[in-house]
Each structure stands twice: as C-alpha cells, then as structure tokens.
C-alpha atoms as a PDB file:
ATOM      1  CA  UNK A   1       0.000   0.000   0.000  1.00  0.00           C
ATOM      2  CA  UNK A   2       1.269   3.442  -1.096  1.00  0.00           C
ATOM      3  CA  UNK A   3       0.706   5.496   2.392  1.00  0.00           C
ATOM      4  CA  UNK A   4       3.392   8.021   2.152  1.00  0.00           C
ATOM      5  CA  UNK A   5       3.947  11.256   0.973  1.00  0.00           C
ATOM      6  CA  UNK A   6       7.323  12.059  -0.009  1.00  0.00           C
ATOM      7  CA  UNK A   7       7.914  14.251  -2.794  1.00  0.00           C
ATOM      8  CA  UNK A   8      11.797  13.710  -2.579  1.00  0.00           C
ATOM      9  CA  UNK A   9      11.085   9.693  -3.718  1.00  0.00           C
ATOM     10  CA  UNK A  10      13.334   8.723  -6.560  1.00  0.00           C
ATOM     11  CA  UNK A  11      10.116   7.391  -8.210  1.00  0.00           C
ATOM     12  CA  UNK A  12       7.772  10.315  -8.195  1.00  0.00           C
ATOM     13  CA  UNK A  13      10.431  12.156  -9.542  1.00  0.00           C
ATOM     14  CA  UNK A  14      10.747  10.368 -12.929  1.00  0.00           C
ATOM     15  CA  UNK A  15       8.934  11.928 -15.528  1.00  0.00           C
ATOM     16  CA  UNK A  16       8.497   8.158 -16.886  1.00  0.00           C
ATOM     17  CA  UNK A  17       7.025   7.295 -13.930  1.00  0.00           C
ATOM     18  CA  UNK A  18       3.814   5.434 -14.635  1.00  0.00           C
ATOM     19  CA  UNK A  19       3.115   6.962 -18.115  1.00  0.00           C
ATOM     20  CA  UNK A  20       3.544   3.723 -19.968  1.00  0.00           C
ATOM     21  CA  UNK A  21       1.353   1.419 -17.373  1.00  0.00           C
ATOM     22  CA  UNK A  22      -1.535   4.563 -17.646  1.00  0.00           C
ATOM     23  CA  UNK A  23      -1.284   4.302 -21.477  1.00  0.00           C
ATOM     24  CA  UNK A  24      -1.635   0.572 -20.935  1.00  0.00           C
ATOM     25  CA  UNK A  25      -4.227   0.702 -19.106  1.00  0.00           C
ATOM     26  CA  UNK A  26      -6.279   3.813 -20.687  1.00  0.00           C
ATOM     27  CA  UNK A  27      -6.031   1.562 -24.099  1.00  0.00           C
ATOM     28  CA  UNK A  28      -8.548   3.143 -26.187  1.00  0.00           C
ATOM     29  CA  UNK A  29      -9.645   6.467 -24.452  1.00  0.00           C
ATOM     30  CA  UNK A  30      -7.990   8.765 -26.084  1.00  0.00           C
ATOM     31  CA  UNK A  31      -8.574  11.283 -23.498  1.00  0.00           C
ATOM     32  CA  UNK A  32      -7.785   9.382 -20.345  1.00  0.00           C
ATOM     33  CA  UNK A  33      -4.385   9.307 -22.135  1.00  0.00           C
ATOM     34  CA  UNK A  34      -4.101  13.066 -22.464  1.00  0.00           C
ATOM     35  CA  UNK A  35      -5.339  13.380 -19.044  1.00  0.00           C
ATOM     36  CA  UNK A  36      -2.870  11.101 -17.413  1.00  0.00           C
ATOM     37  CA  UNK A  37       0.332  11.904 -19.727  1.00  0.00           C
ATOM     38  CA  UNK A  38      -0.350  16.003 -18.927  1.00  0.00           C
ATOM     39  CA  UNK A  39      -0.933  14.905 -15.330  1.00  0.00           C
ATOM     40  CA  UNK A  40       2.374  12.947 -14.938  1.00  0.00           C
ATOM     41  CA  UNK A  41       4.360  15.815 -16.660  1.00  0.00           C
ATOM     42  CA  UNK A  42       2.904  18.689 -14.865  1.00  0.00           C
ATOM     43  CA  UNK A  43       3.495  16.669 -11.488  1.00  0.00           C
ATOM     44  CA  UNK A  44       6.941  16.161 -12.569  1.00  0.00           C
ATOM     45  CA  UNK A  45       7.007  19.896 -13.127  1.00  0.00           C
ATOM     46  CA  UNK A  46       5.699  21.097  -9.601  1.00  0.00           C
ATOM     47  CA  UNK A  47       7.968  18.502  -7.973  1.00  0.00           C
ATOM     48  CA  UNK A  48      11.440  20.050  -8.833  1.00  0.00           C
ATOM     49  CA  UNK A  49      11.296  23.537  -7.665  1.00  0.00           C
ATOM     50  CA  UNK A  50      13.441  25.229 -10.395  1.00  0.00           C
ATOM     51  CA  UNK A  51      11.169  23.962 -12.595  1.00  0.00           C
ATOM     52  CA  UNK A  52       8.191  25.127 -10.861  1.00  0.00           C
ATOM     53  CA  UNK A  53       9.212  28.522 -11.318  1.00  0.00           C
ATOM     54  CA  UNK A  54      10.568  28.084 -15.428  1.00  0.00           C
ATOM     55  CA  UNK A  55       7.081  26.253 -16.499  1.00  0.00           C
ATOM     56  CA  UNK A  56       4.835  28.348 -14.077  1.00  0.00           C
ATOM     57  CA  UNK A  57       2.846  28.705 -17.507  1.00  0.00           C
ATOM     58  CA  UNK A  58       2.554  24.980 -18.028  1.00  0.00           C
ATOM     59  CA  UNK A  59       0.453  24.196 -14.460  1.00  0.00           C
ATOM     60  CA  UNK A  60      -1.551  27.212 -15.523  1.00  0.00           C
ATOM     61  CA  UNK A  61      -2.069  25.715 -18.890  1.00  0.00           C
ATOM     62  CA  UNK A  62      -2.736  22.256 -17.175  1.00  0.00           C
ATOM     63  CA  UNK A  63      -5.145  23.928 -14.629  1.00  0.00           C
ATOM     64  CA  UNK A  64      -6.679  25.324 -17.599  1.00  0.00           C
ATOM     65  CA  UNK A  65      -7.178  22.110 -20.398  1.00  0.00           C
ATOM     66  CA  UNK A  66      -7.645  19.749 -17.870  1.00  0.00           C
ATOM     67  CA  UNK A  67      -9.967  21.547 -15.167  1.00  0.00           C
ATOM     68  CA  UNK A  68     -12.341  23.972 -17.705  1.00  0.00           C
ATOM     69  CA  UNK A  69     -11.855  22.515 -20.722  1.00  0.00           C
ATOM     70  CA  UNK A  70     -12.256  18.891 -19.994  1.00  0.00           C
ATOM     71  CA  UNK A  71     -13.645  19.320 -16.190  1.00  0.00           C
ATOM     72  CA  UNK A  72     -11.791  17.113 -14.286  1.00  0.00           C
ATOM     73  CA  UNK A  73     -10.096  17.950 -11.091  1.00  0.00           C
ATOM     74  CA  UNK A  74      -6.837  15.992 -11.192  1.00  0.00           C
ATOM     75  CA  UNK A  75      -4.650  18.292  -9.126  1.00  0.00           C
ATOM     76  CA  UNK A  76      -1.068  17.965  -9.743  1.00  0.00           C
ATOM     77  CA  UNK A  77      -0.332  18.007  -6.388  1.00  0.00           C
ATOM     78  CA  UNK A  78      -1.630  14.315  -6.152  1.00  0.00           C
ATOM     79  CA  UNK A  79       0.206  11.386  -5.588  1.00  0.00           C
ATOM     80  CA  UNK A  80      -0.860   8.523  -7.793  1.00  0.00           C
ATOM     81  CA  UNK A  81       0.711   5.309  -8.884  1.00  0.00           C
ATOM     82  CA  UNK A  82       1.289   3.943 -11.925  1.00  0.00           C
ATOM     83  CA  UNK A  83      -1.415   2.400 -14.029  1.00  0.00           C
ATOM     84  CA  UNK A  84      -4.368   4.561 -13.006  1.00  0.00           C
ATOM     85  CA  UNK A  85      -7.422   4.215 -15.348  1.00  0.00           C
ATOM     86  CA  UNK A  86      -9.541   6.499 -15.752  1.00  0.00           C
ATOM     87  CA  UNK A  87     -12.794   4.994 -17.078  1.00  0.00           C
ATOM     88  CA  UNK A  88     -14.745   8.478 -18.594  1.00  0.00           C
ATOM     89  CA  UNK A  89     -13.186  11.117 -15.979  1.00  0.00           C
ATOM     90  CA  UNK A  90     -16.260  14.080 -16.436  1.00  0.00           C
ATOM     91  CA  UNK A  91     -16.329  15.609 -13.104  1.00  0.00           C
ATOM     92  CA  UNK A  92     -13.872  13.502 -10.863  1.00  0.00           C
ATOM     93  CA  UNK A  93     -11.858  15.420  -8.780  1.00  0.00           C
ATOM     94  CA  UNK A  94      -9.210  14.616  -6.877  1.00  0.00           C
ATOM     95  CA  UNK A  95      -7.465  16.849  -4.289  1.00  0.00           C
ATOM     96  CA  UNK A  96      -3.896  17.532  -4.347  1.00  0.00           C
ATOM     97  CA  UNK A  97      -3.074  15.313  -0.633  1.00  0.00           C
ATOM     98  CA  UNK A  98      -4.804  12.622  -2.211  1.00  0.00           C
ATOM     99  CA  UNK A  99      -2.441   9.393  -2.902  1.00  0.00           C
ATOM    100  CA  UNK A 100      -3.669   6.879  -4.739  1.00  0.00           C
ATOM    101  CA  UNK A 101      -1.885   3.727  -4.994  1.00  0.00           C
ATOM    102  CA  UNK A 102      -1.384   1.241  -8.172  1.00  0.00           C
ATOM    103  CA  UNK A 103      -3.435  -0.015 -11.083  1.00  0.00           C
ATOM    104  CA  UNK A 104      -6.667   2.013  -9.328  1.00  0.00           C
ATOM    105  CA  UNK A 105      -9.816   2.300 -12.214  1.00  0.00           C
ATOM    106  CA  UNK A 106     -11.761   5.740 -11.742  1.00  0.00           C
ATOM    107  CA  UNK A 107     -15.031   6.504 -13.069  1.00  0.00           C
ATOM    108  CA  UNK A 108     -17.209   9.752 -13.676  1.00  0.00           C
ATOM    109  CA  UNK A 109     -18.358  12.062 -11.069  1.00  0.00           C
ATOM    110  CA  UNK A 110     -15.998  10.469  -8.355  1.00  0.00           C
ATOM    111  CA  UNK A 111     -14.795  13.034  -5.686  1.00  0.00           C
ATOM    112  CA  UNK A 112     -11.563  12.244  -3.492  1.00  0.00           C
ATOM    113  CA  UNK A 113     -10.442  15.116  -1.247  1.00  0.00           C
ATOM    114  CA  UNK A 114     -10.748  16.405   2.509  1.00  0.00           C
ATOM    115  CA  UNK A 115     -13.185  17.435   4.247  1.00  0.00           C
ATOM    116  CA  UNK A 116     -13.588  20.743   6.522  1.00  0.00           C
ATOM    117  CA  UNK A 117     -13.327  19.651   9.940  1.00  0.00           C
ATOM    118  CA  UNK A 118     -14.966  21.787  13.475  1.00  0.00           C
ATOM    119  CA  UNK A 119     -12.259  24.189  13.541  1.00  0.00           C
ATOM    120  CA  UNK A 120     -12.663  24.937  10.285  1.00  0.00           C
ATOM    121  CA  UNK A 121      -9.678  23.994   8.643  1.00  0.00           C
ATOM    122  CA  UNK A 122      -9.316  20.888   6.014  1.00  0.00           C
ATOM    123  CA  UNK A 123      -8.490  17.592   7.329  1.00  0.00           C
ATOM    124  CA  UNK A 124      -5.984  15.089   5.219  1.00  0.00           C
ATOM    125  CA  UNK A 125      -7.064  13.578   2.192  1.00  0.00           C
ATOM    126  CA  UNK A 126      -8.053   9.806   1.674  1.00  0.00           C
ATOM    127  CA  UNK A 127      -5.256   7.553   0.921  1.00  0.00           C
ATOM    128  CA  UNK A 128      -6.225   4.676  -1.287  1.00  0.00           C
ATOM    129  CA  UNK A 129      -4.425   1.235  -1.800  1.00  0.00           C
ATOM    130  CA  UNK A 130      -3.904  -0.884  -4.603  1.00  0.00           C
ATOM    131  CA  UNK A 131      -5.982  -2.381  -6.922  1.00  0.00           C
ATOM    132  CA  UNK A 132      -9.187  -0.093  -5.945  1.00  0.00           C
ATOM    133  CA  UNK A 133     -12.117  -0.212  -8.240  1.00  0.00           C
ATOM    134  CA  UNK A 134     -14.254   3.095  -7.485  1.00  0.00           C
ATOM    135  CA  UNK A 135     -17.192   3.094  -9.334  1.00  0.00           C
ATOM    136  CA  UNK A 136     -19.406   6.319 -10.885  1.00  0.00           C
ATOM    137  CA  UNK A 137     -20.660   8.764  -8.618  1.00  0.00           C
ATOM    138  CA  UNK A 138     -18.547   8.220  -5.111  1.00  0.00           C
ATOM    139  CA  UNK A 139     -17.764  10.066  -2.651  1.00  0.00           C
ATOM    140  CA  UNK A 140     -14.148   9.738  -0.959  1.00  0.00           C
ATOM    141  CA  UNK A 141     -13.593  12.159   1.839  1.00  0.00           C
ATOM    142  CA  UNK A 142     -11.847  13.160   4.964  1.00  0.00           C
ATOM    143  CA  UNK A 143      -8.584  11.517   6.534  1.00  0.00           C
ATOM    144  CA  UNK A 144      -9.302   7.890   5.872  1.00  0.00           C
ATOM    145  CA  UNK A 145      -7.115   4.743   4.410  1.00  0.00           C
ATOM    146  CA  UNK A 146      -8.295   2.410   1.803  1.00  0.00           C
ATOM    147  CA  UNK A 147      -7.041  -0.946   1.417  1.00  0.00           C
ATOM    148  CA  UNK A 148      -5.837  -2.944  -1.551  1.00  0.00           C
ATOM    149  CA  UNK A 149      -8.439  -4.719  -3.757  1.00  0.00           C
ATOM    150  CA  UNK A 150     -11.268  -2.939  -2.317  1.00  0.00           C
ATOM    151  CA  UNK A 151     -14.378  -2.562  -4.455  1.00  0.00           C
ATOM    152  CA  UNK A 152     -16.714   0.595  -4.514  1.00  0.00           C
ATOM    153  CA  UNK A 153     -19.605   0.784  -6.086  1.00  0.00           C
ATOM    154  CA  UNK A 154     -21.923   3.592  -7.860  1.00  0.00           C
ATOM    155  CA  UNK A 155     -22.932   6.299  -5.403  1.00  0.00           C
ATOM    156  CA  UNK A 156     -20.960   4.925  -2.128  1.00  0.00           C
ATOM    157  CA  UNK A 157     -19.881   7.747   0.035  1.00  0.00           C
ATOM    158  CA  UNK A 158     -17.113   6.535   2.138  1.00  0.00           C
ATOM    159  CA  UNK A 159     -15.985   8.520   5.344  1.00  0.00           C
ATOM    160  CA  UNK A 160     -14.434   5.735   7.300  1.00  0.00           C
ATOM    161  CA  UNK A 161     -11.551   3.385   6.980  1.00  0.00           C
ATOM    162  CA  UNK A 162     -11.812   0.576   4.597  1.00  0.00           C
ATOM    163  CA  UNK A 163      -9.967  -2.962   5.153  1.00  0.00           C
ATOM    164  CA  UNK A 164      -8.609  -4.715   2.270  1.00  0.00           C
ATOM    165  CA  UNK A 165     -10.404  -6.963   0.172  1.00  0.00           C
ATOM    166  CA  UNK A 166     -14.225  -5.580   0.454  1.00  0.00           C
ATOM    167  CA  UNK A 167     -17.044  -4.801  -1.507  1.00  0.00           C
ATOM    168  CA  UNK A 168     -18.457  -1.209  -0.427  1.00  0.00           C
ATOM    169  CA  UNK A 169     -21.818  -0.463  -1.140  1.00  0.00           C
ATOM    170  CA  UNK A 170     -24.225   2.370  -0.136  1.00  0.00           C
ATOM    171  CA  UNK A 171     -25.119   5.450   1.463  1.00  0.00           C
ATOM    172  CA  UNK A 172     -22.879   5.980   4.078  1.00  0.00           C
ATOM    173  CA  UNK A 173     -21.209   2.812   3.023  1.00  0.00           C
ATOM    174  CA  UNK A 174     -20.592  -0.548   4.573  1.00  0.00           C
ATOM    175  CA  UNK A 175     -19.639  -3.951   3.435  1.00  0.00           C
ATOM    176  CA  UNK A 176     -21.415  -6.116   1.239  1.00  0.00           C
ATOM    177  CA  UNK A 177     -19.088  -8.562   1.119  1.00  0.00           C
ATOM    178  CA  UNK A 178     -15.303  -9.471   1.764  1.00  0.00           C
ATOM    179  CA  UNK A 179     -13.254 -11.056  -1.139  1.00  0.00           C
ATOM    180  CA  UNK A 180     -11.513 -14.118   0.218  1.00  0.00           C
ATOM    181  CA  UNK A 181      -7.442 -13.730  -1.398  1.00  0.00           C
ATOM    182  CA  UNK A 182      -5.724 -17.360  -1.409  1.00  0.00           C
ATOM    183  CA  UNK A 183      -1.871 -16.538   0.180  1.00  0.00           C
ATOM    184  CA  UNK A 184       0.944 -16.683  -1.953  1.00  0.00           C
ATOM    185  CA  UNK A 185       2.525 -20.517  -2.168  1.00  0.00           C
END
C-alpha cells in the first residue's frame, strides 16, 4: 500500500514514472491518455522547484485544459501510482493530498479530497491502496485509508476506513461482502 507522501522519492520524480502502465491501461480512451500523460508531466514539473518557477505557464495551462476545458479535477499536487485508469473522468476530482496507490480504475463524477473539519480547517485527504475499483458517482472524503483490492460501487460515500479486500456499497457505506485472497505458495 502506497501510504506516504514524499515528494523527494526517486520514483515520483521520474517523468516516466507510470506513463507507460496509464497508457496501458487507458487503451482506447484517447482522453484518459491526455489526461494522465499532462498529469504525470505537470506533477513532474511542480515537484522540482526550479522547474516550478521556469514552467509556471505549463500548471496554468494544465489547470486550464484539464480543469475547464475537460472538467476534471486531477490536481497535480496528487500522488498517484502507476497504471491509473480512468474509465470516462467528467467531473472527478481529486485533491492535491490525495495518494492513490497502483493499477486504481476511476469513473465519472468520483470526488476524493478532505473534508472541513470543526475548527474549520481541512483535514488530510483519503489515501487509497492498490488495486481499488471506485465506481461512478462516489464520494471519498476526509482523513481515511483504503485498502488494496477494495471494491466501490456507484454512489458509495465513504468517510471511514476501509480494510482490504471488500465490496463497499451504499449510502454511508458498509460492506457487502469481503473477497476471500488465497496466500501466496
């Protein structure tokens, strides 16, 4: 599971870094591919400081084609592994504390970011594990951890930890079912 936030990693540095496994997985969506190879360079961008300030333009521009002219909200900021899918992507937003582990599929409408807590102020965003399928319409938000190979079907609004391996259904949303994983021999 991918629960830490380092921008310094060797990894998230790469400007490689996942853009062949998304344009694996986005086979065929032509935009998802746009989406994810602009996302990966402009997060390369705001990573490395110097280049923050040289390419200033190119996050505006990204802000600009990805958020009004496409309207999605995949913030730069965001820390997501390789081989995300994005499924449609029309409305989905995604905050910019959010990390998102490996080979996660993303549908329409889906919101991932933090939540405004009593003393006003935002609390951390979700972190999600491997292997999550989030279905259309959900709602991901506050400081919470997802596990790996979690399922989450349309219109779920999850505000609490989930534990690997489980089916989320509903409105708030609980467990359906737990998906049994044989250990590795």
């Amino acid at each position: 599971m991918i629960y830490k936030r380092n921008p310094d990693s060797k990894d998230q540095n790469k400007i490689s870094s996942g853009i062949f496994q998304d344009w694996k997985e986005n086979n065929g969506n032509f935009k998802s591919r746009f989406v994810m190879i602009f996302y990966r360079s402009s997060s390369f961008v705001y990573r490395h400081k110097i280049l923050r300030y040289l390419l200033f333009w190119y996050l505006l521009l990204y802000k600009f084609i990805i958020g009004w002219v496409l309207n999605i909200g995949l913030n730069y900021r965001a820390i997501i592994g390789r081989g995300l899918k994005i499924q449609y992507g029309f409305g989905t937003v995604i905050d910019g504390n959010t990390i998102i582990g490996q080979n996660c599929n993303l549908r329409q409408l889906t919101n991932i970011s933090s939540k405004i807590i009593d003393n006003g102020k935002c609390s951390a965003a979700p972190k999600i594990g491997d292997n999550v399928d989030i279905g259309v319409n959900v709602v991901i938000i506050g400081d919470i951890k997802i596990g790996n190979n979690v399922v989450i079907g349309a219109g779920a609004i999850i505000t609490k930890d989930v534990e690997d391996n489980c089916v989320m259904v509903g409105n708030p949303a609980v467990v359906l079912k737990r998906k049994y994983v044989f250990p590795n021999r």
